[in-house]
C-alpha atoms as a PDB file:
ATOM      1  CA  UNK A   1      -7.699  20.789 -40.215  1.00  0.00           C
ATOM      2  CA  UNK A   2      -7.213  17.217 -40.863  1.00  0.00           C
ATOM      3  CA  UNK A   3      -8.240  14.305 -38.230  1.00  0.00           C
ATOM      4  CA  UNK A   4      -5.033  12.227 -36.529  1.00  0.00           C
ATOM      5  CA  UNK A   5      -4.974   9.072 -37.289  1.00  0.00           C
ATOM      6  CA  UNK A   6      -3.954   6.338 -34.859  1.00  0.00           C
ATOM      7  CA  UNK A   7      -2.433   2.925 -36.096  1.00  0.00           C
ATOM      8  CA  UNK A   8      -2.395   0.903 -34.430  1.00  0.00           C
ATOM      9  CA  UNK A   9       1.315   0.574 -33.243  1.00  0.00           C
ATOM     10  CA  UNK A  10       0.299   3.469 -31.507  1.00  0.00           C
ATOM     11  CA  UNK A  11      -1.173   2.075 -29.189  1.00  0.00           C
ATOM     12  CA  UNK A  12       0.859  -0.705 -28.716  1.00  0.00           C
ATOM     13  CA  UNK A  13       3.634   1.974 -28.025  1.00  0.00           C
ATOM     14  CA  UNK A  14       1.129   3.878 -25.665  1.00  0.00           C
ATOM     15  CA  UNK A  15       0.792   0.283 -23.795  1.00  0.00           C
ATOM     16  CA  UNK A  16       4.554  -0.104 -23.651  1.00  0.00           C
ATOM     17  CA  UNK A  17       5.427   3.279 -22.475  1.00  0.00           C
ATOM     18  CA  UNK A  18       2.328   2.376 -19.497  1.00  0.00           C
ATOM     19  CA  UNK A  19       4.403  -1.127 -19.221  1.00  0.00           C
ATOM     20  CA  UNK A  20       7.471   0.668 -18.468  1.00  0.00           C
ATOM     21  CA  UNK A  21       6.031   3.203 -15.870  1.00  0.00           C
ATOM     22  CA  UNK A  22       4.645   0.193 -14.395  1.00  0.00           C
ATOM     23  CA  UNK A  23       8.149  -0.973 -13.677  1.00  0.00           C
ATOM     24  CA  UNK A  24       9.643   1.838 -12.448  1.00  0.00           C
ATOM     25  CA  UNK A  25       6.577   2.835 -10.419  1.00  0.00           C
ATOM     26  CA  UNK A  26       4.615  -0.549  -8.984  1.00  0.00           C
ATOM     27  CA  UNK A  27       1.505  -0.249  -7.886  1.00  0.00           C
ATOM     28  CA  UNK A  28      -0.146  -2.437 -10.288  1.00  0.00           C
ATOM     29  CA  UNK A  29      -2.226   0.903 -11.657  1.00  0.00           C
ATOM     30  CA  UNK A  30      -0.302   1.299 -15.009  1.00  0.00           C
ATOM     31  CA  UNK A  31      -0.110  -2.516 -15.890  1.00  0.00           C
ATOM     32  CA  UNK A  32      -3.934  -2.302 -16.074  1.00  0.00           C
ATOM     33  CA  UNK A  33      -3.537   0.697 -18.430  1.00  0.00           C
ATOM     34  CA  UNK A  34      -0.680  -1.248 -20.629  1.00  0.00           C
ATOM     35  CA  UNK A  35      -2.990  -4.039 -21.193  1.00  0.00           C
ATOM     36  CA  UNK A  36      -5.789  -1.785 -22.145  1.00  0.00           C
ATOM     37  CA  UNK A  37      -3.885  -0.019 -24.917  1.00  0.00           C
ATOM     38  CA  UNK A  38      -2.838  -3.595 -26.132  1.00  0.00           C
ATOM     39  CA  UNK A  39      -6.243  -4.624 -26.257  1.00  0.00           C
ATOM     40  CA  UNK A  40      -7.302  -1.195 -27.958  1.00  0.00           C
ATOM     41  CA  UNK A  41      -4.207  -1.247 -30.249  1.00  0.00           C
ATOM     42  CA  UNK A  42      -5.548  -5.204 -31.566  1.00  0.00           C
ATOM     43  CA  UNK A  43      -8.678  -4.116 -32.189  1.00  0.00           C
ATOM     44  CA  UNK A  44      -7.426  -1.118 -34.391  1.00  0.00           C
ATOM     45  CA  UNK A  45      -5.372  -3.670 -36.022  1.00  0.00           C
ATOM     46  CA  UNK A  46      -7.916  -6.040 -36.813  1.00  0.00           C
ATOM     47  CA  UNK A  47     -10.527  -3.124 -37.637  1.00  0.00           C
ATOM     48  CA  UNK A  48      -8.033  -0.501 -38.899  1.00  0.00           C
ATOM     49  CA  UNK A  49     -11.268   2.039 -39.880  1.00  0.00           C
ATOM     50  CA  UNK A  50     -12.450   2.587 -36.348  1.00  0.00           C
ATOM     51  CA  UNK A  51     -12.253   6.274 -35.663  1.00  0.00           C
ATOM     52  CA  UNK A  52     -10.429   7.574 -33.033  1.00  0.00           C
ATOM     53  CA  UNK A  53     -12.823   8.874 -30.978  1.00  0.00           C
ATOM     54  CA  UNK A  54     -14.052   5.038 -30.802  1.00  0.00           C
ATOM     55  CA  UNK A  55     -10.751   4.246 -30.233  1.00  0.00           C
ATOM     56  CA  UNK A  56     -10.313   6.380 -27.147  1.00  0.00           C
ATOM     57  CA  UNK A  57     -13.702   5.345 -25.996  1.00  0.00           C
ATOM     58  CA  UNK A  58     -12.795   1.798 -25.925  1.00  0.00           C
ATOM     59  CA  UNK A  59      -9.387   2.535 -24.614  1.00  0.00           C
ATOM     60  CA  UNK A  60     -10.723   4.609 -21.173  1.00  0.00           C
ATOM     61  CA  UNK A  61     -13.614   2.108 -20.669  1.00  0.00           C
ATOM     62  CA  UNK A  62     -10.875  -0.926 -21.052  1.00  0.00           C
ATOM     63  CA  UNK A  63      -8.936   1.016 -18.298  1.00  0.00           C
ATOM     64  CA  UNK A  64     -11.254   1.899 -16.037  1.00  0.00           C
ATOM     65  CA  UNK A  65     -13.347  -1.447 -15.952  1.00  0.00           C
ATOM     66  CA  UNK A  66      -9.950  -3.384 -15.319  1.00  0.00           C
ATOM     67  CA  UNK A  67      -8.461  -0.881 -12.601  1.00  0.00           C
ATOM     68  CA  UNK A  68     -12.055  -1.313 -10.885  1.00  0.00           C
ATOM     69  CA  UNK A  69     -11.886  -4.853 -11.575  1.00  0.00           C
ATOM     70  CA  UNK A  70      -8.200  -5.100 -10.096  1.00  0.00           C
ATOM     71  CA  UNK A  71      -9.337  -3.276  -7.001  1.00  0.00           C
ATOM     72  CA  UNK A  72     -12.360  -4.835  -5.807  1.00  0.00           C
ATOM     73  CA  UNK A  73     -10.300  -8.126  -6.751  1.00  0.00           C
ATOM     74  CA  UNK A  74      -7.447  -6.878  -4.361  1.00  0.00           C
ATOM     75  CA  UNK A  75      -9.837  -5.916  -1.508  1.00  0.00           C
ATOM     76  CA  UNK A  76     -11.423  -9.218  -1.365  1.00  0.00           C
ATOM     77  CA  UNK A  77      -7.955 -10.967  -1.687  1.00  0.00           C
ATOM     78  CA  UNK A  78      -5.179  -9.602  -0.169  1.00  0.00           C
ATOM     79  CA  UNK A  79      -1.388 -10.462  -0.649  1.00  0.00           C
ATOM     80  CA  UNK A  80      -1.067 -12.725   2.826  1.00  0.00           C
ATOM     81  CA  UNK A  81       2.875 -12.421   3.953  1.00  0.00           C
ATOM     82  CA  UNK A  82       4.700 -14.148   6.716  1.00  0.00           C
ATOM     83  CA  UNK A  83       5.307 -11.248   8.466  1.00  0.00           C
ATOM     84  CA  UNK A  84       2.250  -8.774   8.472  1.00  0.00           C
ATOM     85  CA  UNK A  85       3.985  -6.493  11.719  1.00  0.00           C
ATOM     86  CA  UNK A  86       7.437  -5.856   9.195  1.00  0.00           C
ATOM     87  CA  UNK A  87       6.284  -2.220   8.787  1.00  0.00           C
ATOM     88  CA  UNK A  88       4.386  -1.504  12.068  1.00  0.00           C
ATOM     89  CA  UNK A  89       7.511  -1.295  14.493  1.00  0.00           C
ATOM     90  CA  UNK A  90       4.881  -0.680  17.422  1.00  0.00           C
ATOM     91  CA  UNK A  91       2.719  -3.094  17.065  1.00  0.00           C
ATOM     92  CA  UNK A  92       4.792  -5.900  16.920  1.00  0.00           C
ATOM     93  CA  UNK A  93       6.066  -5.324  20.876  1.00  0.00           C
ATOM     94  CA  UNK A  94       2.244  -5.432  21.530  1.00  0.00           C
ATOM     95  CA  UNK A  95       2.331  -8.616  24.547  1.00  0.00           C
ATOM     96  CA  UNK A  96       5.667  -8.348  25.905  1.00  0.00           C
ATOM     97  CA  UNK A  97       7.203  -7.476  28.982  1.00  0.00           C
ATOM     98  CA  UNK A  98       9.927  -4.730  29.424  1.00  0.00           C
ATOM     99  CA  UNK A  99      10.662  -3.263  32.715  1.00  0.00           C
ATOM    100  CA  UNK A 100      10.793   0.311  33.003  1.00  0.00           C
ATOM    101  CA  UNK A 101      13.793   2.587  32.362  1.00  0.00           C
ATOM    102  CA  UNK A 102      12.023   5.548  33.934  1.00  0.00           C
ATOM    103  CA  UNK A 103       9.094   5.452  36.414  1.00  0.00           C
ATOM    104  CA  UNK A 104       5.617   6.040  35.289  1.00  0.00           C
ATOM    105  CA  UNK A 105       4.479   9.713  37.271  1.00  0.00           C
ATOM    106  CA  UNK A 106       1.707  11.265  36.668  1.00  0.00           C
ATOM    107  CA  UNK A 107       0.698   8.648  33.622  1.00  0.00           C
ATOM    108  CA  UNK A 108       3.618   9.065  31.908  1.00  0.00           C
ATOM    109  CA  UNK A 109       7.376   6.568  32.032  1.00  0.00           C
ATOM    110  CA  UNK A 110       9.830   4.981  29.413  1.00  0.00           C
ATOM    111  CA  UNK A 111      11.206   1.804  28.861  1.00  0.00           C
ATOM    112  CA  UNK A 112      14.426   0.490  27.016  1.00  0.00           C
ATOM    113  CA  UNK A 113      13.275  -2.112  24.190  1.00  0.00           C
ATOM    114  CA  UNK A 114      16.446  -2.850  22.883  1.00  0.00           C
ATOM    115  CA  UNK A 115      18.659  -0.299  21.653  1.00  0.00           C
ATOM    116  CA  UNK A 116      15.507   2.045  22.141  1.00  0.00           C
ATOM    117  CA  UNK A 117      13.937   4.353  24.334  1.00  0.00           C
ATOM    118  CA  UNK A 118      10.075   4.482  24.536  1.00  0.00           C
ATOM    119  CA  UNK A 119       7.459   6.934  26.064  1.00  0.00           C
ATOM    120  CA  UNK A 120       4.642   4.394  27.876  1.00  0.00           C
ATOM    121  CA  UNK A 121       1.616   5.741  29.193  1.00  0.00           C
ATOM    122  CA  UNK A 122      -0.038   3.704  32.165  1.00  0.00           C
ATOM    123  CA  UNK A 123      -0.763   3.580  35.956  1.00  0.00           C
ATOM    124  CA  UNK A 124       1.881   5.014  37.797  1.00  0.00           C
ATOM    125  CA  UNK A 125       4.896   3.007  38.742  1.00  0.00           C
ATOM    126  CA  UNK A 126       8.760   2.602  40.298  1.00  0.00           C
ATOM    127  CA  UNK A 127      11.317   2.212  38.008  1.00  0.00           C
ATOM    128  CA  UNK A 128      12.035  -1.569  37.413  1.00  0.00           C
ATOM    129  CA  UNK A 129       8.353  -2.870  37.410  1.00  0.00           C
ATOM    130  CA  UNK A 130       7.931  -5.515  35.434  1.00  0.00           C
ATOM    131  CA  UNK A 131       5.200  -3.863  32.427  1.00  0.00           C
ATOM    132  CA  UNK A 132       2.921  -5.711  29.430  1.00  0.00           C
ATOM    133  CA  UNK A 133       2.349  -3.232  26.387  1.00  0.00           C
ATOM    134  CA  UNK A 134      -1.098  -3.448  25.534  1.00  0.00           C
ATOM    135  CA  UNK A 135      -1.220  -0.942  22.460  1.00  0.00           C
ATOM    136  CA  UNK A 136       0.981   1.121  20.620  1.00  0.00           C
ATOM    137  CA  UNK A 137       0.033   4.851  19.302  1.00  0.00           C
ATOM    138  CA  UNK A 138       2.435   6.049  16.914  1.00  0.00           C
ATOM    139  CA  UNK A 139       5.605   6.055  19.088  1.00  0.00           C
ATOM    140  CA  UNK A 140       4.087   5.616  22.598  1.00  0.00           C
ATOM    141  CA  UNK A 141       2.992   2.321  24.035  1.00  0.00           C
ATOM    142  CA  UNK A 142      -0.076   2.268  26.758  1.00  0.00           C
ATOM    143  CA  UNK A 143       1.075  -0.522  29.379  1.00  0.00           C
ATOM    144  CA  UNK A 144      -0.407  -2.177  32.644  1.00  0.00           C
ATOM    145  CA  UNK A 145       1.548  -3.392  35.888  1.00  0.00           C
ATOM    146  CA  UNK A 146       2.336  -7.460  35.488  1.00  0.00           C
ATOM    147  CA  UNK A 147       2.601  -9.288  38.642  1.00  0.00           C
END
């Protein structure tokens, strides 16, 4: 049975098929991949009698050492943004003052926060106390009584 043999366009197509992946599915995990199979496909250019077993050798260790590269680089330096509460509806009520819709018996009310209704856990109190949420969890807020 005879051997395959990889060109090295092959690889460059391998990296462009990763490239558009990439696009369609961001996460910055196939880009890493693209550029790897670039790399690979260059080398195979240059050195056109490397078998492919080398090939794929150098083309996983290429990919893995940048992904782990890109991560650890990602941990240590993450993407600031102006507003880091846009996803975590909760937490961004966290401080403010609503008064209640319902009374809180037994440990358990709801206020109105805008066009909203939310279960509050807290000390129990009459309807129309003024309340501070102090923590959201999920979609109920833990309050205390504000003077």
């Amino acid at each position: 049975m005879a051997e395959l043999e990889f060109v090295f366009w092959y690889w460059w197509v391998l990296a462009l098929v990763f490239l558009v992946i990439e696009i369609l599915a961001p996460g910055f995990f196939f880009l890493w991949m693209a550029i790897s199979g670039f790399i690979t496909g260059a080398m195979v250019w240059l050195m056109p009698s490397i078998s492919m077993n080398v090939q794929i050798f150098v083309f996983s260790i290429l990919s893995v050492i940048s992904i782990t590269t890109w991560r650890f680089y990602g941990k240590k330096h993450p993407i600031e943004t102006d507003q880091p509460l846009l996803n975590k509806r909760g937490a961004q009520y966290i401080g403010r003052v609503f008064n209640l819709y319902e009374p809180i018996k037994n440990g358990q009310g709801k206020i109105k926060v805008d066009d909203s209704i939310w279960k509050v856990y807290g000390e129990d109190c009459d309807i129309n106390t003024r309340v501070k949420v102090i923590a959201s969890r999920g979609t109920v807020f833990d309050v205390e009584k504000v003077n």
